[in-house]
Protein backbone atom coordinates (compact mmCIF):
# COMPACT_ATOMS: atom_id res chain seq x y z
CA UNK A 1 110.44 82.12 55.60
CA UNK A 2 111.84 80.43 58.70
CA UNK A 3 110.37 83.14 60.98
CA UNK A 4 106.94 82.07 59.53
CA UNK A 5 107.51 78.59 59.62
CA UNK A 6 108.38 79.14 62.96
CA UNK A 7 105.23 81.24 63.85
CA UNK A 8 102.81 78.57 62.39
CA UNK A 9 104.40 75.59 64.56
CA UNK A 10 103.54 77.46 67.26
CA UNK A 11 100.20 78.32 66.62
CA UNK A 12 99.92 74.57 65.33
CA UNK A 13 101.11 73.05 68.79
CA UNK A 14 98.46 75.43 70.76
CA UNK A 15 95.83 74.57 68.77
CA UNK A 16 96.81 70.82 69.04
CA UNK A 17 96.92 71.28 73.25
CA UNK A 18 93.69 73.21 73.13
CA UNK A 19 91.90 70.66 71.24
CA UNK A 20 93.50 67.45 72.81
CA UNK A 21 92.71 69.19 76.33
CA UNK A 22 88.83 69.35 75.30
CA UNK A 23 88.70 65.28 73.43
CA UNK A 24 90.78 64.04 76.56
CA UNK A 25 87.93 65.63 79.08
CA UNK A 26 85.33 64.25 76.72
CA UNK A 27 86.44 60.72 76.50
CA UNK A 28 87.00 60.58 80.15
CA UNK A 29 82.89 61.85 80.81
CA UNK A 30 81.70 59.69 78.53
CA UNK A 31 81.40 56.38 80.41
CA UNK A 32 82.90 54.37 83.29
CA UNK A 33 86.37 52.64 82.10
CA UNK A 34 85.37 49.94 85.13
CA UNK A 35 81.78 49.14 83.93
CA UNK A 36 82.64 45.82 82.84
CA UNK A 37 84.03 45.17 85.92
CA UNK A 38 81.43 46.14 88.03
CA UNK A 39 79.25 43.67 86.01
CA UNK A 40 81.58 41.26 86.87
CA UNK A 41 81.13 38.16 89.08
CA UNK A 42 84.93 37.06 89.48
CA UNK A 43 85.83 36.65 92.86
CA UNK A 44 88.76 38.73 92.41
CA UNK A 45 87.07 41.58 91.05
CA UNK A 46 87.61 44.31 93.81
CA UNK A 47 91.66 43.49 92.59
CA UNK A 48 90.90 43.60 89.04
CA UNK A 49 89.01 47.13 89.66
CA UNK A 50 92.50 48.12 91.76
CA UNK A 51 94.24 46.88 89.12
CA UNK A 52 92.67 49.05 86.33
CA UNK A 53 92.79 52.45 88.94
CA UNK A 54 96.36 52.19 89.30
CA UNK A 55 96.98 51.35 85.57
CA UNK A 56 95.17 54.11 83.92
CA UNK A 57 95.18 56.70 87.25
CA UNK A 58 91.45 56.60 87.46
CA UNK A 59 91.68 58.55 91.45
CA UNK A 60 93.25 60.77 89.88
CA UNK A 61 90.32 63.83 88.26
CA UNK A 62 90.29 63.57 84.05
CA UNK A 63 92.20 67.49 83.84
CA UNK A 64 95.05 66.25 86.29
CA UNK A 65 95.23 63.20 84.59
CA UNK A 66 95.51 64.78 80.90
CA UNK A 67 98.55 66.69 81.90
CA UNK A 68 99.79 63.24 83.14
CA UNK A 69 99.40 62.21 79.50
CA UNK A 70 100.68 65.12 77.93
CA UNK A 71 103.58 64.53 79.70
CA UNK A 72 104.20 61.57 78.58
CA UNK A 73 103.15 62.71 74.86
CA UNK A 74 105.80 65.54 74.97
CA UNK A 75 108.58 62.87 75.51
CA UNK A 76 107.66 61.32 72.04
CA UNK A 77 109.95 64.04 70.55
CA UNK A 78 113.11 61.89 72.15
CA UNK A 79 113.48 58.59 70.26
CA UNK A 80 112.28 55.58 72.34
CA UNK A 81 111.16 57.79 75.34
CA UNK A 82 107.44 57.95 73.86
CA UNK A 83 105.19 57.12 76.44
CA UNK A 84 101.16 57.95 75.85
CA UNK A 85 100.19 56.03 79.03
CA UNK A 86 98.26 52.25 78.69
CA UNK A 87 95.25 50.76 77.22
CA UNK A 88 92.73 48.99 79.47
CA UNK A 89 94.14 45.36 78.66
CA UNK A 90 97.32 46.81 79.62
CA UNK A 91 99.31 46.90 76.69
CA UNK A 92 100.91 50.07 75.79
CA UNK A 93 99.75 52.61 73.38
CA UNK A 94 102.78 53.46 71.75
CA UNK A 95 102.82 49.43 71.00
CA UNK A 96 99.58 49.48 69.34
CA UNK A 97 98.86 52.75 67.96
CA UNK A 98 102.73 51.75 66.29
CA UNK A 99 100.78 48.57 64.44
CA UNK A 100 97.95 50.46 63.69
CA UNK A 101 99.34 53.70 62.32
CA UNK A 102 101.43 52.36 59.95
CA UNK A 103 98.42 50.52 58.44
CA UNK A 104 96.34 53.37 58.50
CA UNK A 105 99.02 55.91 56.86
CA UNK A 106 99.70 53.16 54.18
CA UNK A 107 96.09 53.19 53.28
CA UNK A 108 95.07 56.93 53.34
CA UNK A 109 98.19 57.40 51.06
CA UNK A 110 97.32 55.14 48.63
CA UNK A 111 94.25 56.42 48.38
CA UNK A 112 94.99 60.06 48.68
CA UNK A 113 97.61 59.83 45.79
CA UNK A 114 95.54 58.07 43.42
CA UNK A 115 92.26 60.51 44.25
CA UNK A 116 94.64 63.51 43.20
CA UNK A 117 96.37 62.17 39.94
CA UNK A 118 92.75 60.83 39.10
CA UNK A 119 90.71 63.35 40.57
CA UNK A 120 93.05 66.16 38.74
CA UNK A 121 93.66 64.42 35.70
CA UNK A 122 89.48 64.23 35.02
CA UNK A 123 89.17 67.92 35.81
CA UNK A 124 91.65 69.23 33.70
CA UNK A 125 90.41 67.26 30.68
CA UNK A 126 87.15 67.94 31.17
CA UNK A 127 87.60 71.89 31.37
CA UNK A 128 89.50 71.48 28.72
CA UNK A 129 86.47 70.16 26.87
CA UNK A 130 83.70 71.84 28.66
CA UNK A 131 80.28 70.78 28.05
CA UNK A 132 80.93 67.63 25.68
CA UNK A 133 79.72 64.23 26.29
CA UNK A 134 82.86 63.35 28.30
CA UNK A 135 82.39 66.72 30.95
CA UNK A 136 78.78 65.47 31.59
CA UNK A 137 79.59 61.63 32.07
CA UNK A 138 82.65 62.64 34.72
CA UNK A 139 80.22 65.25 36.03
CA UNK A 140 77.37 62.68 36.67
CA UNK A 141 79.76 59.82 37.85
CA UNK A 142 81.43 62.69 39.94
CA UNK A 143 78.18 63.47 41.92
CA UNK A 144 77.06 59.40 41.94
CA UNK A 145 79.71 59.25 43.99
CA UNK A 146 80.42 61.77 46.29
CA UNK A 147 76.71 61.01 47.46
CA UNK A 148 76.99 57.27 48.41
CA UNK A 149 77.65 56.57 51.88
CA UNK A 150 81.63 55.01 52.34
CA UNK A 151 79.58 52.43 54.50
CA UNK A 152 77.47 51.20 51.38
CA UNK A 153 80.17 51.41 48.87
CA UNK A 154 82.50 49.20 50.96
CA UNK A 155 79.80 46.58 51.10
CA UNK A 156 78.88 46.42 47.83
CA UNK A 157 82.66 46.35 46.86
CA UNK A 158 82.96 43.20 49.39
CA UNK A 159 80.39 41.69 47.58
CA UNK A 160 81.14 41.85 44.09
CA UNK A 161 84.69 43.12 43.70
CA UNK A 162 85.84 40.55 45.99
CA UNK A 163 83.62 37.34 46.24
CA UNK A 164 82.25 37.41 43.24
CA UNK A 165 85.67 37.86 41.98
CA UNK A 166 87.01 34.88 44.08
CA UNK A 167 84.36 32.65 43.10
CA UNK A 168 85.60 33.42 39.35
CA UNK A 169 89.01 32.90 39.72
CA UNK A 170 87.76 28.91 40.61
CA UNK A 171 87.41 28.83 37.08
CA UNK A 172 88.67 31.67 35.13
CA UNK A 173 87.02 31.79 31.67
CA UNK A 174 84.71 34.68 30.76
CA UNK A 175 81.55 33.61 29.28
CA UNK A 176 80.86 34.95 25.40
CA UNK A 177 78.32 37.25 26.87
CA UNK A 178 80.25 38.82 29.69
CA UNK A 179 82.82 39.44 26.75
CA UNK A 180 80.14 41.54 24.34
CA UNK A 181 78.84 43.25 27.96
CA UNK A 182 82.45 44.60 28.57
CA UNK A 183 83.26 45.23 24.81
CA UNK A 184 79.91 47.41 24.81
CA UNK A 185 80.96 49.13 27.98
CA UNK A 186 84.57 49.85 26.13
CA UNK A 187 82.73 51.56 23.22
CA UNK A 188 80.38 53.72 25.47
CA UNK A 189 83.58 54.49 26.81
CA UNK A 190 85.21 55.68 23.76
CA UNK A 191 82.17 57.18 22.40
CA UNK A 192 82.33 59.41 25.56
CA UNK A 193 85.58 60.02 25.30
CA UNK A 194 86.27 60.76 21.54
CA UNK A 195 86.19 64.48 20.22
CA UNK A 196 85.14 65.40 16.81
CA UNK A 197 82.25 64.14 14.40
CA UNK A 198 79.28 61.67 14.85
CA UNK A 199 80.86 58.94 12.62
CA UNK A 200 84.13 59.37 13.63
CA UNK A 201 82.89 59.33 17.50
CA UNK A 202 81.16 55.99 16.06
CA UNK A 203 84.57 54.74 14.63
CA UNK A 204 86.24 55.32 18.15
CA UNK A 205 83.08 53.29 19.67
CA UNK A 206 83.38 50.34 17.30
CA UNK A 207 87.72 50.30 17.89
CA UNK A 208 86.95 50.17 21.46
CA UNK A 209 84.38 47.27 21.53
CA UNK A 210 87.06 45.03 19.07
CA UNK A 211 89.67 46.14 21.03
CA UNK A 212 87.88 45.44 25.17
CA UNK A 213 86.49 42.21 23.29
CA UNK A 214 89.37 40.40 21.83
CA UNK A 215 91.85 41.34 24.71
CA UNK A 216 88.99 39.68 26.90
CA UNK A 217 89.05 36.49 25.15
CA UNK A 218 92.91 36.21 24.79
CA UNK A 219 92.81 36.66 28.83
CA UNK A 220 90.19 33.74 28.73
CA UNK A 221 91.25 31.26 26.17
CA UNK A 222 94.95 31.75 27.64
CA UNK A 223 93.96 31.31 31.46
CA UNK A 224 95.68 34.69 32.19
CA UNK A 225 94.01 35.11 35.25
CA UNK A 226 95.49 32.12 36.72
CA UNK A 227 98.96 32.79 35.85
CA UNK A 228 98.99 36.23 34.92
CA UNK A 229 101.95 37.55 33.76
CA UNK A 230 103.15 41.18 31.52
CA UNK A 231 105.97 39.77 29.57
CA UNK A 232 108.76 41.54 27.61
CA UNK A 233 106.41 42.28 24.78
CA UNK A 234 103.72 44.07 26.39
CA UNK A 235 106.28 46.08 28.60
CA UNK A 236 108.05 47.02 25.66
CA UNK A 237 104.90 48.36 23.55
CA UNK A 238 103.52 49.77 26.90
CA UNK A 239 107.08 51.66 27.31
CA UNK A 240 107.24 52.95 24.13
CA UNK A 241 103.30 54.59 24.74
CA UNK A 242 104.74 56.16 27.94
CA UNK A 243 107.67 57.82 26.20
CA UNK A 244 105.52 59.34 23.85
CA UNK A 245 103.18 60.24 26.31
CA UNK A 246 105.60 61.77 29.14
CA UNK A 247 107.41 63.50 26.12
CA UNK A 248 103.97 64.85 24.67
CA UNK A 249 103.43 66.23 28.03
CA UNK A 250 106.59 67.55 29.62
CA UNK A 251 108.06 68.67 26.19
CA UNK A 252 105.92 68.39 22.96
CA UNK A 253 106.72 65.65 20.38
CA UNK A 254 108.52 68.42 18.40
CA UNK A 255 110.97 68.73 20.80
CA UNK A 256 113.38 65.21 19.65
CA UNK A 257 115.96 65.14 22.06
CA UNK A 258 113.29 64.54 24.59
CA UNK A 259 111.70 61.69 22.71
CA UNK A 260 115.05 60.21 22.20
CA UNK A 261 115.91 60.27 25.79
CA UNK A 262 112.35 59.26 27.06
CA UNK A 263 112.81 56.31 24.70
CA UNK A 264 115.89 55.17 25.57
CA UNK A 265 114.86 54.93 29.16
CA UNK A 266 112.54 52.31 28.19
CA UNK A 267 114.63 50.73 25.82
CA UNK A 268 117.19 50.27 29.30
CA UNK A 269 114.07 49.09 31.09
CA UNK A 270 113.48 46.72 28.62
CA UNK A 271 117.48 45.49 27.80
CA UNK A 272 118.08 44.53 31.41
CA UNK A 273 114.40 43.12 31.73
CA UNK A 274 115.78 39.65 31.83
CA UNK A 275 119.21 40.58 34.07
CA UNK A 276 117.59 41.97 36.82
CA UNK A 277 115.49 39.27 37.33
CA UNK A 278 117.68 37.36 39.74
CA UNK A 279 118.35 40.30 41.96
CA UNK A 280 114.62 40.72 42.23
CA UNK A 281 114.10 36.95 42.99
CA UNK A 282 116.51 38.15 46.13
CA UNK A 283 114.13 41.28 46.52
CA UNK A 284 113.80 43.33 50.14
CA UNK A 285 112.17 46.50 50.55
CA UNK A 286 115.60 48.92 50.67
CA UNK A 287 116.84 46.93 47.63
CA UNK A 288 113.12 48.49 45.63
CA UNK A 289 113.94 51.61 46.99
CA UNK A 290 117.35 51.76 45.81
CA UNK A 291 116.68 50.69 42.34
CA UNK A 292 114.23 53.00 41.80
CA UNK A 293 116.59 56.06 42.52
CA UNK A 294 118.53 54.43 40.77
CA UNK A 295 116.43 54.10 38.10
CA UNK A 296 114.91 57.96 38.12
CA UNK A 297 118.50 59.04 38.11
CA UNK A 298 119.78 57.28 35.05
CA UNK A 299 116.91 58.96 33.36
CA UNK A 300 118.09 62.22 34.44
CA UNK A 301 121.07 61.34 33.32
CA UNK A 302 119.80 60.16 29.67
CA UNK A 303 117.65 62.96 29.34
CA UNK A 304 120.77 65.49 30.15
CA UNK A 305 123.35 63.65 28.01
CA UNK A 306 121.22 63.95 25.06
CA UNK A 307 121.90 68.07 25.02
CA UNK A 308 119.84 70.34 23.28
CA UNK A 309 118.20 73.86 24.01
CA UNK A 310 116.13 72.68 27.34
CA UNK A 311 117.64 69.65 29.01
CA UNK A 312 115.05 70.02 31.83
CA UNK A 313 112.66 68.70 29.44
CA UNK A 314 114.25 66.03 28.56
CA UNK A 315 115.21 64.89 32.12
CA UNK A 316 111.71 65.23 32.82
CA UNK A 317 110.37 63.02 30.29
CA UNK A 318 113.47 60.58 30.59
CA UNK A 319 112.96 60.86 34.25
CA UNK A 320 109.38 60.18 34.42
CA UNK A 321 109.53 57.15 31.59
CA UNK A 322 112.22 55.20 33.38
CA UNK A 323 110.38 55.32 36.51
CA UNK A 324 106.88 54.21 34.68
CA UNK A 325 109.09 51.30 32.96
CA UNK A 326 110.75 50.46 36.46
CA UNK A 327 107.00 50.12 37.36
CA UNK A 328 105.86 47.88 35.05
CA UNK A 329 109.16 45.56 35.40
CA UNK A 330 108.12 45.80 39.44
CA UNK A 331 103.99 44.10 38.79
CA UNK A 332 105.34 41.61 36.25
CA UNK A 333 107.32 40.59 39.25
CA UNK A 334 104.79 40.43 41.68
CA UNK A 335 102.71 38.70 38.73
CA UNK A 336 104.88 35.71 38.14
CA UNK A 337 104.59 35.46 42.19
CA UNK A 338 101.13 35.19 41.93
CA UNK A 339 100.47 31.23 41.60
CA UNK A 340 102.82 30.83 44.15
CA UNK A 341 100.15 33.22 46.57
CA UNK A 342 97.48 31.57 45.28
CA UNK A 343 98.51 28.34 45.95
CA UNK A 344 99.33 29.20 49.84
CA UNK A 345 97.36 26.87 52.16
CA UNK A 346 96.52 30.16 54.10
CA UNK A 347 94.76 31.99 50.81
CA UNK A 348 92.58 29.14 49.63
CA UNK A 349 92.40 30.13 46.28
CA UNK A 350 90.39 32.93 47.71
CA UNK A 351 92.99 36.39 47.25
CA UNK A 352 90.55 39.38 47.77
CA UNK A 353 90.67 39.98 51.38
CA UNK A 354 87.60 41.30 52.77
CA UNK A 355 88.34 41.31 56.00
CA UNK A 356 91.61 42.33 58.25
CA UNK A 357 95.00 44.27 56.97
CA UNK A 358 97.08 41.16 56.85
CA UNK A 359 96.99 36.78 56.46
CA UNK A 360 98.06 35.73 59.85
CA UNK A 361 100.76 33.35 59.82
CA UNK A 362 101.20 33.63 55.83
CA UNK A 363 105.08 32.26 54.62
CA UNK A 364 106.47 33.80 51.54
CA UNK A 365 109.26 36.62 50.01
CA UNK A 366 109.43 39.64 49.94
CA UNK A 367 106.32 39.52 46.82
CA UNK A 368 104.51 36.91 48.64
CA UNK A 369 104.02 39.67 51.29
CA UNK A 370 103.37 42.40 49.05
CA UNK A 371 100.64 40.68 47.22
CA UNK A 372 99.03 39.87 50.47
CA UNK A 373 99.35 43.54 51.90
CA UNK A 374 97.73 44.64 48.05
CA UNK A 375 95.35 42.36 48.64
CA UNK A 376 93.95 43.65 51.89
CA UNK A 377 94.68 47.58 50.70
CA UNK A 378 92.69 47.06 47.41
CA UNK A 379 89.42 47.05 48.14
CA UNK A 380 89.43 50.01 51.45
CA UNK A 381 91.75 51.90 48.96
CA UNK A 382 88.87 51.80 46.34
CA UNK A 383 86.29 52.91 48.79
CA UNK A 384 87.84 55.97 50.06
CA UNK A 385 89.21 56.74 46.60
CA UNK A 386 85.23 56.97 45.18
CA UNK A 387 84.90 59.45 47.82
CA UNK A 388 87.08 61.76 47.49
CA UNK A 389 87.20 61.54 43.71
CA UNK A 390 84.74 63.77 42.80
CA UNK A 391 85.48 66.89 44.99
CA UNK A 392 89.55 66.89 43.20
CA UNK A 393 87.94 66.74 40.01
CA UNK A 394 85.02 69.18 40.25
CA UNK A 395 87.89 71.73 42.41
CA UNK A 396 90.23 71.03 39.54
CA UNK A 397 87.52 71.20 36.64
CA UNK A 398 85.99 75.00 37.93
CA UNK A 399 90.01 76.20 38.95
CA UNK A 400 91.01 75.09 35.16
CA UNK A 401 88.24 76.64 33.30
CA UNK A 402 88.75 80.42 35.14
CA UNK A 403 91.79 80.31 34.38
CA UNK A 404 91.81 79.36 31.13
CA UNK A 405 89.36 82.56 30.70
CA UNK A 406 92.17 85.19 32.09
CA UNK A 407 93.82 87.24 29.72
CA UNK A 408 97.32 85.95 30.12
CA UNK A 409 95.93 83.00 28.70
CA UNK A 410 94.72 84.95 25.48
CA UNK A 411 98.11 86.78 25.29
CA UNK A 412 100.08 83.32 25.25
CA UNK A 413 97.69 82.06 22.62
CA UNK A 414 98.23 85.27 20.55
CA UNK A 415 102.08 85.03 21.17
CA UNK A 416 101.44 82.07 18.56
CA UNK A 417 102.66 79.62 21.22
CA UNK A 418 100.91 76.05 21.21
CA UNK A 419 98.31 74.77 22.60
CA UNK A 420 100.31 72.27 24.80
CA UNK A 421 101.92 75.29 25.44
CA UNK A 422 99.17 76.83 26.98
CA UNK A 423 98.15 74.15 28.94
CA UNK A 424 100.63 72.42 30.55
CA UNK A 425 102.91 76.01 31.62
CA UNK A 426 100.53 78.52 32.02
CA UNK A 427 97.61 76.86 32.56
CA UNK A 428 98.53 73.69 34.99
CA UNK A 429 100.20 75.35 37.31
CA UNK A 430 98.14 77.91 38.38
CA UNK A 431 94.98 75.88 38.29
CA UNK A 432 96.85 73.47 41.43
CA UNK A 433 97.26 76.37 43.10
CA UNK A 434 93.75 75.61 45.12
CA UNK A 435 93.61 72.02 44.94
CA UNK A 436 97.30 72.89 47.40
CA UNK A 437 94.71 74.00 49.75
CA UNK A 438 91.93 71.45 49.63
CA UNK A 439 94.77 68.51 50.10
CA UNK A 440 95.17 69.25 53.33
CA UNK A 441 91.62 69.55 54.76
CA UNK A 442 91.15 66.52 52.34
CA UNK A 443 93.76 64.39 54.12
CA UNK A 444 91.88 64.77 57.57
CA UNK A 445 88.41 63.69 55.51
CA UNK A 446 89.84 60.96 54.49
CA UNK A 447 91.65 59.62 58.02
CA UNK A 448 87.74 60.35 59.13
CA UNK A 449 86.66 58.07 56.68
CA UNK A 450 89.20 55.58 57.06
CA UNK A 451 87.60 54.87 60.46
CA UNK A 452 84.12 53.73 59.07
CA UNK A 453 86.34 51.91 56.02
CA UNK A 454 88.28 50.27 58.62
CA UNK A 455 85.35 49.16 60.64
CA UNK A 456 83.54 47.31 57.92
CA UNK A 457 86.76 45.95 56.56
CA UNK A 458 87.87 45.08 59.97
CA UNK A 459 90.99 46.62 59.43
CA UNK A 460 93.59 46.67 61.62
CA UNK A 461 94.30 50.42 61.59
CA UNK A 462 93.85 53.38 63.73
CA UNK A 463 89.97 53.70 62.82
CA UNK A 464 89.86 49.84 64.55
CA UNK A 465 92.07 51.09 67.39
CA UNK A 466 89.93 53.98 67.83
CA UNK A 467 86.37 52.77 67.54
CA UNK A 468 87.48 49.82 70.03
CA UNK A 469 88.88 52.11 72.25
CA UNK A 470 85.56 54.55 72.45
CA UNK A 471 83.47 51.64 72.98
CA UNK A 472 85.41 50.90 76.25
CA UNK A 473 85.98 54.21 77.43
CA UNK A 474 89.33 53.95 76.99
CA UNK A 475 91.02 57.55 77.09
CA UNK A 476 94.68 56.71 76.31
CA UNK A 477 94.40 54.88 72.93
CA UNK A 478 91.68 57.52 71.71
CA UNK A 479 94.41 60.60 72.78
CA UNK A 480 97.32 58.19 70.44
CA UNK A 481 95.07 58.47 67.15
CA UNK A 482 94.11 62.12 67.89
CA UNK A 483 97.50 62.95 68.30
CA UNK A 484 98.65 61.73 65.12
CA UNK A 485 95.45 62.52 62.98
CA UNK A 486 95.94 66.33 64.46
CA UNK A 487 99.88 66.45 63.62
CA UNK A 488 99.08 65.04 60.20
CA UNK A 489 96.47 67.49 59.55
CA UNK A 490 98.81 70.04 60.86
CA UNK A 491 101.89 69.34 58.72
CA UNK A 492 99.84 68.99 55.93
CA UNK A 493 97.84 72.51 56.59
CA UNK A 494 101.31 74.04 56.79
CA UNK A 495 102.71 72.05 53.73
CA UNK A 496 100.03 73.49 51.55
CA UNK A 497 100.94 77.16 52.57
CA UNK A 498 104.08 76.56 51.54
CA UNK A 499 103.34 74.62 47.90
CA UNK A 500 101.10 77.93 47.16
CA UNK A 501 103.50 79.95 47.85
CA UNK A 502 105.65 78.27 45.99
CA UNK A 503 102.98 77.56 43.00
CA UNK A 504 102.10 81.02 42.97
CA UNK A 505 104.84 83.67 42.53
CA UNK A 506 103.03 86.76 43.44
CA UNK A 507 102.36 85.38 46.85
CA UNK A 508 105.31 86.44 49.16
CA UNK A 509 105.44 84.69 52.72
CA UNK A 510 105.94 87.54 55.36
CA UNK A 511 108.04 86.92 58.46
């Protein structure tokens, strides 16, 4: 394993020279990094021009001056000896890409985990219930959406997801037809979604429309929106849901030690609901960290305390419930700080960002800031998450339905074994083992369409830094965000080689 490990970072970093080698040449031919200059009628100019040779070694011919660079670049294995040369306003690169990169990784993240668990989640259920009303819906809203242009989705989410939403939150109270408009959409919703009979289908339709409906008017009549808020109630009833849920899936309901554990990790969660809530007021980003190890490790521990013949179920479920309850203590916290963000001179009563990946100059906590960095996330996060939705659920979807026709499949059914069974440990695993592949080619997509993202959301990421830095034939900057886009696409090429063979037990890595 090591010896191939070893073999594929080699092959990785010569592949990464090659290609850098060939972008560096073609950034440097593509324009004149003094035409602005040139243009120029400052009296100083013929310094300024003198200035900008020396900086970026411009007498010096574009191959000689990319093993300049690289030398620079291979330095960035030494802590604080990185050097990737200078921009053309003469800041360094390791300076901004730093800003920008950070930004950038935050948001293709975001949106990379949420396109999986979505994208996987949708594929799985609909193989699972091929050619019903649900597969065709996810199917159509699949393809809707792979074919809009990123550009045109981010507008139209700039326009209605976040001033029309800012204009509402003026006054917050949801007219009585907007309430029957999203109670209808609830019960096409659950019409779609239910199995089984007509009228029972119909049932599911009218439970959703009551249900969309009179949660929508609470919100309303309550002014939710202004101060919203979870509160010990709904956390509780939402915990509860989760530990049957995480139990249904890691372990079967039949299986009570597992329930018992997964629900007394949210019964912690909600005990020391109202203790913890000074030490949050006192929050930092470590402290988050370490409370949520914290909490994923007393669920462990629940889950193996409680005994029984498979304690890895029941650490799973515990495990996965405490963390989902940590969760939902975490955005009741960041609710209650939301008046107080609101009410910030610098927001305006205006929250959705559409513009830039930060409020300059905003004062707040530690949840003052990470509403504002949701704030700006949200909406880019959305746009590149409708992208790449629909090719993790149609991968996941066609992977999930051949498998489900093999004949190991058809022996574990005949073994008697349940249908959950079935599923989740015969079924699941195996059907990841190509959506391990498409991740990685999918993570470079989606740092390619972070740059467009970034550009009409003014972001201040690498796509910015990059775009900016073509215009102005500026070779230094554009060699930073290759080199990280190419040793992210790189890692993550060789991480997926490893998760399949690791998914997949018949494949045997070869030194």
């Amino acid at each position: 394993m090591l010896t191939y490990i070893a073999r594929r970072l080699v092959t990785a970093v010569l592949i990464l020279l090659g290609a850098s080698f060939v972008v560096y040449q073609l950034t440097a031919l593509s324009g004149d990094p003094l035409h602005d200059l040139r243009a120029s009628n400052a009296p100083n100019k013929d310094q300024l021009i003198q200035q900008r040779i020396d900086l970026l070694n411009l007498d010096v011919p574009a191959p000689v001056r990319y093993f300049q660079w690289l030398g620079g670049a291979v330095r960035c294995v030494i802590p604080t000896q990185c050097d990737l040369g200078y921009a053309i306003n003469g800041q360094p690169v390791t300076e901004a890409l730093g800003r920008a990169m950070g930004m950038t990784i935050l948001l293709v993240s975001a949106a990379a985990v949420l396109a999986i668990v979505i994208g996987v989640a949708l594929g799985i259920v609909t193989a699972l219930r091929q050619y019903s009303t649900l597969d065709y819906g996810v199917t159509f809203m699949a393809f809707l959406f792979f074919s809009l242009p990123v550009f045109w989705v981010a507008v139209l989410l700039k326009e209605f997801a976040a001033i029309g939403f800012n204009n509402f939150l003026r006054d917050p109270h949801i007219p009585l037809q907007t309430i029957l408009l999203i109670g209808l959409v609830s019960a096409v919703v659950w019409f779609v979604c239910a199995a089984g009979t007509l009228p029972r289908r119909f049932g599911a339709a009218a439970i959703g429309f009551v249900l969309a409906a009179a949660v929508m008017w609470v919100l309303s009549a309550t002014g939710w929106f202004a101060t919203p808020g979870l509160g010990l109630a709904v956390i509780a009833l939402t915990g509860t849901a989760i530990a049957f849920g995480t139990t249904l899936l890691a372990a079967g309901l039949r299986n009570r030690r597992a329930l018992y554990a997964a629900l007394a990790s949210a019964g912690a969660g909600v005990v020391l609901y109202f203790p913890i809530q000074p030490l949050l007021a006192q929050a930092t980003g470590l402290m988050i960290f370490l409370l949520a190890v914290a909490t994923v490790l007393a669920g462990l521990a629940a889950g193996y305390l409680m005994g029984g013949y498979d304690r890895r179920q029941n650490m799973s479920a515990a495990a996965i419930t405490a963390f989902l309850t940590g969760g939902l203590i975490l955005l009741d916290r960041y609710m209650q700080a939301w008046p107080a963000y609101m009410d910030n001179s610098r927001i305006n009563g205006r929250p959705i960002a559409t513009i830039g990946s930060q409020t300059p100059n905003l004062r707040g906590d530690f949840w003052i800031h990470g509403l504002d960095t949701f704030t700006h996330l949200l909406l880019p996060t959305i746009a590149l998450l409708l992208i790449s939705l629909a090719s993790y659920s149609r991968y996941a979807r066609s992977s999930m339905l051949e498998i489900m026709n093999m004949d190991y499949i058809r022996t574990a059914r005949a073994k008697g074994l349940s249908e959950r069974t079935v599923v989740m440990r015969h079924a699941f695993r195996n059907a990841l083992i190509p959506i391990a592949t498409i991740v990685a080619f999918d993570i470079g997509g989606l740092i390619g369409g972070a740059v467009i993202t970034e550009n009409v959301f003014a972001f201040a990421g690498m796509g910015q830094l990059f775009i900016k830095s073509l215009e102005r034939v500026d070779p230094n900057p554009v060699m930073g965000v290759f080199l990280v886009t190419g040793i992210v696409a790189l890692v993550f090429n060789l991480i997926a080689d490893l998760v399949y063979s690791a998914l997949d037990p018949r494949v045997r890595v070869k030194a």
